[in-house]
Protein backbone atom coordinates (compact mmCIF):
# COMPACT_ATOMS: atom_id res chain seq x y z
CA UNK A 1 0.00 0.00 0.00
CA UNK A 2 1.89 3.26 -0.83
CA UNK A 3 1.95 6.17 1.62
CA UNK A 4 -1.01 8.36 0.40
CA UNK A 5 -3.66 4.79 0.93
CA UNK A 6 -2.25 4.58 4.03
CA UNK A 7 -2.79 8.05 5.16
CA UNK A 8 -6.47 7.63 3.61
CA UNK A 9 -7.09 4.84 5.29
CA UNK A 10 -5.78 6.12 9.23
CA UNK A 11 -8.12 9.42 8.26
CA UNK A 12 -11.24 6.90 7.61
CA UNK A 13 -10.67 4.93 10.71
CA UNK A 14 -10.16 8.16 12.63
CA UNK A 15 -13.36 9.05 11.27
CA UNK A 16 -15.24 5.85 11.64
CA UNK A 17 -14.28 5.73 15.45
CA UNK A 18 -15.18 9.45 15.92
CA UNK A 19 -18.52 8.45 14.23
CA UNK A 20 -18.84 5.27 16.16
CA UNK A 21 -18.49 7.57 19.36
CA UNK A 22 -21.05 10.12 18.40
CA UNK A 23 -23.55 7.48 18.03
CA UNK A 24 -22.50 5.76 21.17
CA UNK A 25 -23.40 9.25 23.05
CA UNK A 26 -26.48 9.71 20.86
CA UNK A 27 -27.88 6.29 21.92
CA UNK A 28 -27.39 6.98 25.43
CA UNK A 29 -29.39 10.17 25.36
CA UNK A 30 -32.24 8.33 23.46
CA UNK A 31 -32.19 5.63 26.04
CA UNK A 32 -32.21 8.58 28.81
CA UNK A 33 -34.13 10.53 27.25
CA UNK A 34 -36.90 7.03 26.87
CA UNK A 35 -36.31 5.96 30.52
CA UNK A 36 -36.97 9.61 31.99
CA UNK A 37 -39.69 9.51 30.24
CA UNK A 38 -40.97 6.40 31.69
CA UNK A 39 -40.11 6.85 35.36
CA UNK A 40 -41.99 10.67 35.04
CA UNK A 41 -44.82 8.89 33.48
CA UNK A 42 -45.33 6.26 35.97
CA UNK A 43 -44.83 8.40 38.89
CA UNK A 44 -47.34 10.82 37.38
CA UNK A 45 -49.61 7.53 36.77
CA UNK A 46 -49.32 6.47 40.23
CA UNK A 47 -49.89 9.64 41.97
CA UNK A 48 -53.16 10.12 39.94
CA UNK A 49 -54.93 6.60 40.71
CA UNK A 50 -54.16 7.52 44.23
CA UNK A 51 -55.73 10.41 44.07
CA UNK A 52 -59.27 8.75 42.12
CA UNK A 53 -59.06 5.89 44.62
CA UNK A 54 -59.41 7.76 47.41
CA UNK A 55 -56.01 7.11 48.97
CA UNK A 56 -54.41 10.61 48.46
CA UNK A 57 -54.52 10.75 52.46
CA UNK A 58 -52.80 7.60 53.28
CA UNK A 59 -50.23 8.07 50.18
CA UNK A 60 -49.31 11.85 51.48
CA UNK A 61 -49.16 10.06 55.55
CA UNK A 62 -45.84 8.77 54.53
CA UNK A 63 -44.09 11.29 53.15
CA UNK A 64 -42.21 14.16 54.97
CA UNK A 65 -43.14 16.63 51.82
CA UNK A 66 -45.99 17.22 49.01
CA UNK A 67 -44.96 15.76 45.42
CA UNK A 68 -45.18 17.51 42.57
CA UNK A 69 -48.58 17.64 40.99
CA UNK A 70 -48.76 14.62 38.26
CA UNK A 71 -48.90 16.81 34.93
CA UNK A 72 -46.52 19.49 36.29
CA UNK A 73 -44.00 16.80 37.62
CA UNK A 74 -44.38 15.22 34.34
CA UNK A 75 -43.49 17.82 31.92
CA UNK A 76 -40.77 19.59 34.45
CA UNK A 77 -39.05 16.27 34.43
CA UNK A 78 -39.16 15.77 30.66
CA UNK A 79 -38.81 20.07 29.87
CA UNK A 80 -35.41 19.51 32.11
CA UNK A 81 -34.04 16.54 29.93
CA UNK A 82 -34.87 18.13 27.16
CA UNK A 83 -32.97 21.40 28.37
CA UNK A 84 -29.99 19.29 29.57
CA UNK A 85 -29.81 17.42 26.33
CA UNK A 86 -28.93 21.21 24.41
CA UNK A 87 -26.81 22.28 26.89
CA UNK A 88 -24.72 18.91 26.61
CA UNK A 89 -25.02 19.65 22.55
CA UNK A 90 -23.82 22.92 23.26
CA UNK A 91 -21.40 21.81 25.52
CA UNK A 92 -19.61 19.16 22.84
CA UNK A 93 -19.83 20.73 19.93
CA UNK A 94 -20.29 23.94 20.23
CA UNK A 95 -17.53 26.61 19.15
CA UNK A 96 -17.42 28.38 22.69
CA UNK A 97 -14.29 30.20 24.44
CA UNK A 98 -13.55 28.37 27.46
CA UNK A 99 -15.42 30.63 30.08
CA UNK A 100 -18.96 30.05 28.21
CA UNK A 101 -18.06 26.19 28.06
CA UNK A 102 -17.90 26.29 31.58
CA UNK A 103 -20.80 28.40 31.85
CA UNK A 104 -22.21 26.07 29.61
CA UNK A 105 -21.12 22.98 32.08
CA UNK A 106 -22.78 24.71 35.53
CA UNK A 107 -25.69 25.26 33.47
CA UNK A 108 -26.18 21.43 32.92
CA UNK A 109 -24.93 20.41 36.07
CA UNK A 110 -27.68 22.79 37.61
CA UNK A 111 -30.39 21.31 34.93
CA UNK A 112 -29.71 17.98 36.52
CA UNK A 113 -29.86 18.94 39.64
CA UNK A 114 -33.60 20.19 38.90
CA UNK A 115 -34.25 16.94 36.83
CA UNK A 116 -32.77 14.45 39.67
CA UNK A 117 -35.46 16.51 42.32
CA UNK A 118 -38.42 16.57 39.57
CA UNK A 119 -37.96 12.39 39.25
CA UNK A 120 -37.70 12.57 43.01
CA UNK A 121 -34.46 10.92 42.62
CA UNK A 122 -36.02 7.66 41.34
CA UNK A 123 -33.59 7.77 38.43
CA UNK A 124 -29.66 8.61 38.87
CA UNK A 125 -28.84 7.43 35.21
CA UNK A 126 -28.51 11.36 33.64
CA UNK A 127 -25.52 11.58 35.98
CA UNK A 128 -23.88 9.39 33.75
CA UNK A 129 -24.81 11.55 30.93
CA UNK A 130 -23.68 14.73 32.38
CA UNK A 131 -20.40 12.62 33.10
CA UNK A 132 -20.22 11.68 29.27
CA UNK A 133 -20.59 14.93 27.97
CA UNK A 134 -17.54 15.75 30.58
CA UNK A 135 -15.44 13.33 29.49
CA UNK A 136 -15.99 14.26 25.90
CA UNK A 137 -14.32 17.63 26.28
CA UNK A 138 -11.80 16.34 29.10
CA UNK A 139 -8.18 17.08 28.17
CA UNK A 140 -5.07 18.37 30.24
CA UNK A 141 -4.29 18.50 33.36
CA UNK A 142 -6.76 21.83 34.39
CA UNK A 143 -9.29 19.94 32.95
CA UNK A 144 -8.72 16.96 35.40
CA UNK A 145 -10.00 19.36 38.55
CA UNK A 146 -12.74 20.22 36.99
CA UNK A 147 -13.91 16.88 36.01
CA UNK A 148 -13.05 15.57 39.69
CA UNK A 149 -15.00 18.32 41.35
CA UNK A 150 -18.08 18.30 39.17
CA UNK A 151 -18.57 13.89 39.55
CA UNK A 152 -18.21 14.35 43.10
CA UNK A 153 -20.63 17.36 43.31
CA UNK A 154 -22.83 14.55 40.97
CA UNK A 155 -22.90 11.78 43.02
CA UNK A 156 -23.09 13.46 46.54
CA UNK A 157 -26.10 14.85 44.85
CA UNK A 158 -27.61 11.74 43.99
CA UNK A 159 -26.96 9.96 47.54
CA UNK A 160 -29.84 12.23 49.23
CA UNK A 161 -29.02 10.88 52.39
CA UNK A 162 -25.81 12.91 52.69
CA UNK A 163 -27.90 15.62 51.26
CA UNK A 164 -30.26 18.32 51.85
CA UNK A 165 -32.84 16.41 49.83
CA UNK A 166 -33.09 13.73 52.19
CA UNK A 167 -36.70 15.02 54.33
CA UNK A 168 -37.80 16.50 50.22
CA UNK A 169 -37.88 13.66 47.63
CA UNK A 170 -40.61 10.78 47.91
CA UNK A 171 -38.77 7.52 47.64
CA UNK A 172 -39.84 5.21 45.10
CA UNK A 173 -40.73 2.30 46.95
CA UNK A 174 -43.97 4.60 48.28
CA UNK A 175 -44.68 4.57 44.79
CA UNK A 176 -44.69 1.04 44.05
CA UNK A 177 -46.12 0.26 47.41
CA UNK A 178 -49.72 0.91 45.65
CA UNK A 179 -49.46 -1.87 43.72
CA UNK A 180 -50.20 -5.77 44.46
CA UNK A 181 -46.48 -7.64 45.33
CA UNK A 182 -46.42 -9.15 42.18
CA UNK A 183 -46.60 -5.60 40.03
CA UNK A 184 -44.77 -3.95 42.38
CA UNK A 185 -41.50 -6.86 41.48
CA UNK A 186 -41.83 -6.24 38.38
CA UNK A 187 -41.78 -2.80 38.59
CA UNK A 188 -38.81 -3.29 40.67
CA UNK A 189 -37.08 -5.30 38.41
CA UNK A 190 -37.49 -2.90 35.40
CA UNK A 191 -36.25 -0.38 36.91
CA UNK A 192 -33.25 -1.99 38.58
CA UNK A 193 -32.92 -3.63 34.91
CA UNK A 194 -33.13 0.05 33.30
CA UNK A 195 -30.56 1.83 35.35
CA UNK A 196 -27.98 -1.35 34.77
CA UNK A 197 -28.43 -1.44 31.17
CA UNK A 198 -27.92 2.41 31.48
CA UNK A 199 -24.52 1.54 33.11
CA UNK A 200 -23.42 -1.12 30.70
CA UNK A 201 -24.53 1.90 27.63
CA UNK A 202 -21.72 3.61 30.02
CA UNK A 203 -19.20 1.78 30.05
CA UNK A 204 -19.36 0.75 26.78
CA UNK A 205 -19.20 4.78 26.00
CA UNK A 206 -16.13 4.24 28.31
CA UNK A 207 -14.37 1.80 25.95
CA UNK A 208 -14.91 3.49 22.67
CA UNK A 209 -13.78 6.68 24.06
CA UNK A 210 -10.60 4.83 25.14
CA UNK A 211 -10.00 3.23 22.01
CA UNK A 212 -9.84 6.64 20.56
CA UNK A 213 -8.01 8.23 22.91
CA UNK A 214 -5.61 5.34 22.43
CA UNK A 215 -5.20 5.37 18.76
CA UNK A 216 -4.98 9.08 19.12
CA UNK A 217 -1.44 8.72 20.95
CA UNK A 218 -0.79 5.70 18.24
CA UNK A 219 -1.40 8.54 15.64
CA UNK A 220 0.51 11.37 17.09
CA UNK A 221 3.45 8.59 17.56
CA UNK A 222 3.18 7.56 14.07
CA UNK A 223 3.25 10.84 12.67
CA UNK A 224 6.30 11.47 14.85
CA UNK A 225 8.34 8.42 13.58
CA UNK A 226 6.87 9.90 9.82
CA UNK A 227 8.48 13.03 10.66
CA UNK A 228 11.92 12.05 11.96
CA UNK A 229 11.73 9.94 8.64
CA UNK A 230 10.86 12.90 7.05
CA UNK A 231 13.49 15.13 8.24
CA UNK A 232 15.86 12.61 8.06
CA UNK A 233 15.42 12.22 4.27
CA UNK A 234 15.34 16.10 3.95
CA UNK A 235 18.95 15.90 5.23
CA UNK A 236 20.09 13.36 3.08
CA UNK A 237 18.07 15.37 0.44
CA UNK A 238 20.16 18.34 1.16
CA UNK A 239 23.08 16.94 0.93
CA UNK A 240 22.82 15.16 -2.16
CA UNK A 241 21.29 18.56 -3.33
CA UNK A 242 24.47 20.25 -2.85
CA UNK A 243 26.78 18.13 -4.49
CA UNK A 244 24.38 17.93 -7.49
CA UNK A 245 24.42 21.37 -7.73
CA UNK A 246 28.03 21.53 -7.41
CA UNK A 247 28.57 19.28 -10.13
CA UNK A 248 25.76 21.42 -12.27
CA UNK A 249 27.95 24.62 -11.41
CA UNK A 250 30.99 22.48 -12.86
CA UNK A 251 29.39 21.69 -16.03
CA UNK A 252 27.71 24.96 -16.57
CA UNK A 253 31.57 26.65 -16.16
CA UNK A 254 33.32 23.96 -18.38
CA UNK A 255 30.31 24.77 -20.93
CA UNK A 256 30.81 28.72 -20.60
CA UNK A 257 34.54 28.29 -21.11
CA UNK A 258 33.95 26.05 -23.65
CA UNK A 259 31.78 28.24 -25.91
CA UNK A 260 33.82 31.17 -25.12
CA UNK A 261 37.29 29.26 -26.05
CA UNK A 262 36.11 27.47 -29.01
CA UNK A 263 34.41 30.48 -30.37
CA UNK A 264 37.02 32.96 -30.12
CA UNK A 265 40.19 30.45 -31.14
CA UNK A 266 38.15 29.14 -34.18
CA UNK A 267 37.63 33.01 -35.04
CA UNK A 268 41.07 33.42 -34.49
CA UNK A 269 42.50 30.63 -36.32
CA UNK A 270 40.30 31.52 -39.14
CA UNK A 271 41.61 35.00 -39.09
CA UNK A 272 45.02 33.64 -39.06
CA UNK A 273 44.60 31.85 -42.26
CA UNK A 274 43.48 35.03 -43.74
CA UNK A 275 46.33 36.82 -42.87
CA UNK A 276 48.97 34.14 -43.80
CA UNK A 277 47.47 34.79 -47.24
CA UNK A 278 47.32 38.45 -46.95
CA UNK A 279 51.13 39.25 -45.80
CA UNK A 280 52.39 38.62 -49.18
CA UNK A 281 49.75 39.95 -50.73
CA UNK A 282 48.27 43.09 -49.26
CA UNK A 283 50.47 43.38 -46.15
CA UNK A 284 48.20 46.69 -44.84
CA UNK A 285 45.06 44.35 -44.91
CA UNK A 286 47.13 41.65 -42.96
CA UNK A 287 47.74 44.25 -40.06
CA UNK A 288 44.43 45.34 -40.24
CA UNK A 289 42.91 41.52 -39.73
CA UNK A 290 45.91 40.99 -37.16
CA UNK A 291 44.18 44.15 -35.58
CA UNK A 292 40.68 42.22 -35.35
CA UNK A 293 41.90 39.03 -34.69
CA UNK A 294 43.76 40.64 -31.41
CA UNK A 295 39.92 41.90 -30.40
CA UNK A 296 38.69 38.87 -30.51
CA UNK A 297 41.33 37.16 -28.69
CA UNK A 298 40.69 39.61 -26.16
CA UNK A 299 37.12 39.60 -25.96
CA UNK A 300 37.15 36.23 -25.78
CA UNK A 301 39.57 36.51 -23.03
CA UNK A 302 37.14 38.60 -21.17
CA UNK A 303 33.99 36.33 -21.58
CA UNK A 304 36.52 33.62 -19.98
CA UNK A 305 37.34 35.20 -16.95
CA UNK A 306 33.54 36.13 -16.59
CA UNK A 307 32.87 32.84 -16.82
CA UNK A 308 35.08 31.43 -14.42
CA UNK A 309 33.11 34.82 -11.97
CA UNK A 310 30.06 32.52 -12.67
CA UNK A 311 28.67 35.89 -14.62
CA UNK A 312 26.86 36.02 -18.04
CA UNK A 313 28.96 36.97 -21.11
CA UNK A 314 30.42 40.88 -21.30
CA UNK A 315 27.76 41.72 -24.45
CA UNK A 316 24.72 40.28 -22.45
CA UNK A 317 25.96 42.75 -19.13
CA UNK A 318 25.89 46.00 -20.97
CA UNK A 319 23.55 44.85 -24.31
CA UNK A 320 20.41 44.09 -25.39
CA UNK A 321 19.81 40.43 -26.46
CA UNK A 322 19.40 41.35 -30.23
CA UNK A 323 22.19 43.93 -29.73
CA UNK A 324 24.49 41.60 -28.30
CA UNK A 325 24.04 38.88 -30.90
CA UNK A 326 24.32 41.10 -33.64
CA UNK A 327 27.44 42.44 -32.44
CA UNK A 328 28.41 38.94 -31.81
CA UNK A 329 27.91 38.03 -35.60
CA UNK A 330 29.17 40.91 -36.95
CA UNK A 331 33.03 40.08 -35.07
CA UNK A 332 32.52 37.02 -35.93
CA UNK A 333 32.13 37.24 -39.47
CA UNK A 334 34.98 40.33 -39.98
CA UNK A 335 37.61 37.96 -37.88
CA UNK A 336 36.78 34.97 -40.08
CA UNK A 337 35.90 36.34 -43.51
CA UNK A 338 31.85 34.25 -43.55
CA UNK A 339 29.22 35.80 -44.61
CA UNK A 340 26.67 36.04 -42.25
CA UNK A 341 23.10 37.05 -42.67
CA UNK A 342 20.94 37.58 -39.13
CA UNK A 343 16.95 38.36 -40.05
CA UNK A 344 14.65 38.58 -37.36
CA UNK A 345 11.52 37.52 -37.71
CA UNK A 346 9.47 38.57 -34.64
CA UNK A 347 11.46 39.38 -32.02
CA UNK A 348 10.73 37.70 -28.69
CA UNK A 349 8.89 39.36 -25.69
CA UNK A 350 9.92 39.50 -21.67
CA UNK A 351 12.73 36.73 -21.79
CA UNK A 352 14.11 35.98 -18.70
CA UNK A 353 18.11 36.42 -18.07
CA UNK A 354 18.25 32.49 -18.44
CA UNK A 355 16.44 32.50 -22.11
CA UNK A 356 18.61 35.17 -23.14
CA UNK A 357 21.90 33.54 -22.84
CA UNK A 358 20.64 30.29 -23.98
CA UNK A 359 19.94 31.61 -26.94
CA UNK A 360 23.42 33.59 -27.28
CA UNK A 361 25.22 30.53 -27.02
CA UNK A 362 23.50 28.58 -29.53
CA UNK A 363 24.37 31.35 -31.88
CA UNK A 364 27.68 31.40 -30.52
CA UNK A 365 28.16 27.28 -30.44
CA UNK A 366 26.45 27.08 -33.98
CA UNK A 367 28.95 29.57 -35.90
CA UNK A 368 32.07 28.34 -34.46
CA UNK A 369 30.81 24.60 -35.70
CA UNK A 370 29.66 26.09 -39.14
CA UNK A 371 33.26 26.85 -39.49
CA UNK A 372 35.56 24.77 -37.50
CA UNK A 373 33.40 21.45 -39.00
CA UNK A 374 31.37 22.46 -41.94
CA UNK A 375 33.97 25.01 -43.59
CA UNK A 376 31.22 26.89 -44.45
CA UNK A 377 31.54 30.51 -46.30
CA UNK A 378 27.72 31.39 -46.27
CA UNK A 379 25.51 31.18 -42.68
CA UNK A 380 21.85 32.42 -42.58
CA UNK A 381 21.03 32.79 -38.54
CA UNK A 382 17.08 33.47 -38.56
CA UNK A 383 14.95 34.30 -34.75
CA UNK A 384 11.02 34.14 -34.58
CA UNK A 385 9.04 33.62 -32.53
CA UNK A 386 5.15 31.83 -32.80
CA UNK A 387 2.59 30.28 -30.70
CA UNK A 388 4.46 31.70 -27.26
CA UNK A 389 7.94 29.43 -28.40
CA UNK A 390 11.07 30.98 -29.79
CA UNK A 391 12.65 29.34 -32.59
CA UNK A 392 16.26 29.73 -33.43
CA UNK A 393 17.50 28.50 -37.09
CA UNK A 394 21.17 28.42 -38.30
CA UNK A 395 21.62 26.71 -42.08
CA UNK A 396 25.46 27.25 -43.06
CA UNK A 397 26.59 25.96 -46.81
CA UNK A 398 28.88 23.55 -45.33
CA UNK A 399 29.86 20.03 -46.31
CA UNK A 400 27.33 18.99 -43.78
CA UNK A 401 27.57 15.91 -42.04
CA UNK A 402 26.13 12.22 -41.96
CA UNK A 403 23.48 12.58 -39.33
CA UNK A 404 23.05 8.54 -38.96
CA UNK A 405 26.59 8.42 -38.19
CA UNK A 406 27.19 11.90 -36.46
CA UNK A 407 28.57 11.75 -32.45
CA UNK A 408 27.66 14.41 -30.65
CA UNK A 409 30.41 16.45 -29.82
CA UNK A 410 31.25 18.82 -26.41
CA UNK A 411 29.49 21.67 -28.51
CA UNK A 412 26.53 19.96 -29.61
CA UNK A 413 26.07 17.82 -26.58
CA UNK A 414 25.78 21.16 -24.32
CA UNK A 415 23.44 23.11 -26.34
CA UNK A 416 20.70 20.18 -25.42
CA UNK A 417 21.84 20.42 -22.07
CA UNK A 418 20.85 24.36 -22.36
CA UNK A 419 17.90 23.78 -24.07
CA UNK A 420 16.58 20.96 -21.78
CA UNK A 421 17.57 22.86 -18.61
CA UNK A 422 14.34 25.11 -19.88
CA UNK A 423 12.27 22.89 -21.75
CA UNK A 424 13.86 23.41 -24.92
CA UNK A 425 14.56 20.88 -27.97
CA UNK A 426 17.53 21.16 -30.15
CA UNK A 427 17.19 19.49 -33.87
CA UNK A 428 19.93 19.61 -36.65
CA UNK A 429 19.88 17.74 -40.08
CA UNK A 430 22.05 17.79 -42.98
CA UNK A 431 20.70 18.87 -46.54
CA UNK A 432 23.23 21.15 -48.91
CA UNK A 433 25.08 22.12 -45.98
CA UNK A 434 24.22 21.91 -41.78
CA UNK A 435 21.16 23.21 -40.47
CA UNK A 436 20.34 23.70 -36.49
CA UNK A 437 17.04 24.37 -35.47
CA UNK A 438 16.73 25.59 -31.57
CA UNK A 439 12.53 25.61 -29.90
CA UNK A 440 12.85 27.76 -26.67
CA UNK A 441 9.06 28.22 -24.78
CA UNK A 442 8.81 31.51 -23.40
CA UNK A 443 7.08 30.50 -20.30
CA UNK A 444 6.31 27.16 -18.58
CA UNK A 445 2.91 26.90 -20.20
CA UNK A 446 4.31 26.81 -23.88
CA UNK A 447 6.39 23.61 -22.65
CA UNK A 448 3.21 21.85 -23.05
CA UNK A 449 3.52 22.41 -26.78
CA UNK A 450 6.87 21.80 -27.11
């Protein structure tokens, strides 16, 4: 399973046990919710056959206090769940700053406080609710006190003989006492059997909330380990990084000096044959091309040491692009006695430092090879641009080459490179002469249509 269905599937059991916990809680305040009911409605029940049989008298001789009156008892015990149900809502899931949560969490104690009196205490299982809805929000260590405080104020509530309610409530047994011994078991039993099946709803609350809890930690350890894995491959990341780009730097300075070399010494030795024809001949023109030749051997001269600085070439520092190569072209072709033509097309819009000198070392790289390789007298350099891609064209009248057979040289080898370090393409084929064709994108989008 690779790492992204793993993470999928730890978010859908994280979400299945949340789920599974919310409908844990939900059934316990349904059952609550149906056994409040139940105890109200019997109570109410009771108290109102005593009073049409009669017995009202006897009935109020053993209690220390009146009872609620059946329909007000009734709805004040199920108005009070009902109340304590939103507050616990409120309490779990609302978005609350902590003093209204607490706020929120006196209210509901209070609410069952006024529910355990209205059910005369006949029915302690809401305590367990309240307690739920506590546990449901419990975390740290601040939280802790609170929890411990409000379950004991809870329970000391519910044992009304440690309590004030002790000479208040009517017990439940005075209630069941008006029925034969065999009803009144069976009352007993049922509601014995209700408030343990409340407990078991409880504790099984209890376990699911563990679970999560548990696989919580599991989580948080896991992601830990994930991280530390994480970090520990960023390192090794970093490192390998470095030396990559360390060897890129290497190969990017070997490639600047070799353009740079290559197109000034072929430029040179070109003039040089010129000249060794010339001194006989027309010794003035002879100085003058030995005058040329020495600019080129110093320009190129220059554009080495800026390489070695890691810096662009002199022309592109202090020219325009189209400047630059012009200039370039027109040295060029006085130093080695080609003819040249450079047409522009459509000129190019917004390219980036990077583009730019790309595109003045193909011109560069492709007239020292028209020369030093082809021999060529005659090289037509052409620039357009269409459909947001640059093209770059260079067909020399050179003896060409056999492009089956034709290995890649230093030269030719590095202007892919270029090319593919910005989604370029370099294509060459031989037909009367050399041709190089150079596609540049102008942004990352026209890559897609290279």
């Amino acid at each position: 399973m690779s790492d992204t269905s793993l993470r999928r599937a730890k978010r859908l059991a994280r979400a299945l046990d949340a789920s599974e916990l919310h409908q844990m809680h939900d059934v316990l305040i349904i059952y609550n919710g149906m056994v409040v009911t139940l105890t109200a409605a019997f109570m109410s029940l009771t108290q109102d056959k005593i009073i049409r049989s009669f017995h009202a008298r006897a009935f109020l001789e053993q209690l220390s206090s009146v009872p609620l009156p059946p329909v007000s008892g009734f709805f004040t015990s199920v108005g009070a769940f009902l109340l304590l149900a939103l507050l616990g809502w409120l309490y779990r899931e609302g978005k609350m700053m902590p003093t209204m949560r607490y706020a929120c969490l006196t209210a509901e104690i209070f609410v069952c406080i006024v529910l355990l009196r209205s059910l005369d205490l006949a029915y302690d299982g809401v305590v367990l609710l309240v307690v739920a809805d506590l546990l449901h929000r419990y975390s740290g260590r601040h939280q802790l006190v609170v929890l411990t405080c409000a379950m004991l104020g809870l329970y000391a509530i519910v044992d009304y003989n440690a309590m004030f309610f002790e000479h208040q409530v009517t017990p439940f047994d005075v209630y069941t006492s008006y029925y034969a011994p065999s009803a009144r078991s069976w009352i007993h039993l049922m509601h014995t059997g209700l408030a343990s099946f409340n407990l078991i709803l409880f504790v099984f609350y209890l376990t699911l909330l563990i679970r999560q809890n548990h696989q919580e930690k599991q989580r948080i350890a896991s992601l830990n380990a994930q991280l530390e894995e994480a970090n520990t491959r960023l390192r090794a990341y970093a490192i390998e990084a470095e030396s990559m780009a360390e060897t890129r730097e290497r190969n990017r300075l070997a490639r600047e000096i070799h353009d740079t070399l290559g197109h000034a010494l072929t430029g040179i030795a070109a003039g040089l044959d010129a000249t060794a024809l010339l001194v006989d001949l027309a010794p003035d023109k002879a100085k003058e091309q030995l005058v040329k030749i020495k600019e080129t051997a110093l320009r190129g001269l220059k554009d080495v040491r800026r390489s070695v600085k890691k810096l662009r070439p002199d022309d592109l520092e202090h020219l325009p692009l189209r400047q630059a190569i012009a200039n370039m072209v027109e040295e060029f072709a006085n130093s080695t006695g080609m003819k040249i033509d450079f047409e522009v097309l459509e000129w190019p819009e917004r390219l980036r430092p990077d583009q730019e000198e790309v595109l003045y070392r193909v011109v560069q790289e492709g007239m020292t090879n028209a020369r030093r390789h082809g021999h060529a007298k005659h090289l037509e350099i052409t620039i357009g641009a269409k459909r947001g891609a640059i093209y770059l064209l260079l067909a020399d009248d050179g003896e060409g080459a056999d492009i089956a057979e034709l290995e890649k040289g230093f030269g030719l080898r590095h202007m892919q490179e270029r090319l593919a370090l910005l989604h370029g393409k370099l294509r060459y084929w031989s037909d009367s002469g050399f041709t190089l064709e150079a596609i540049l994108p102008e942004n990352e989008e026209a890559s897609n249509f290279l």
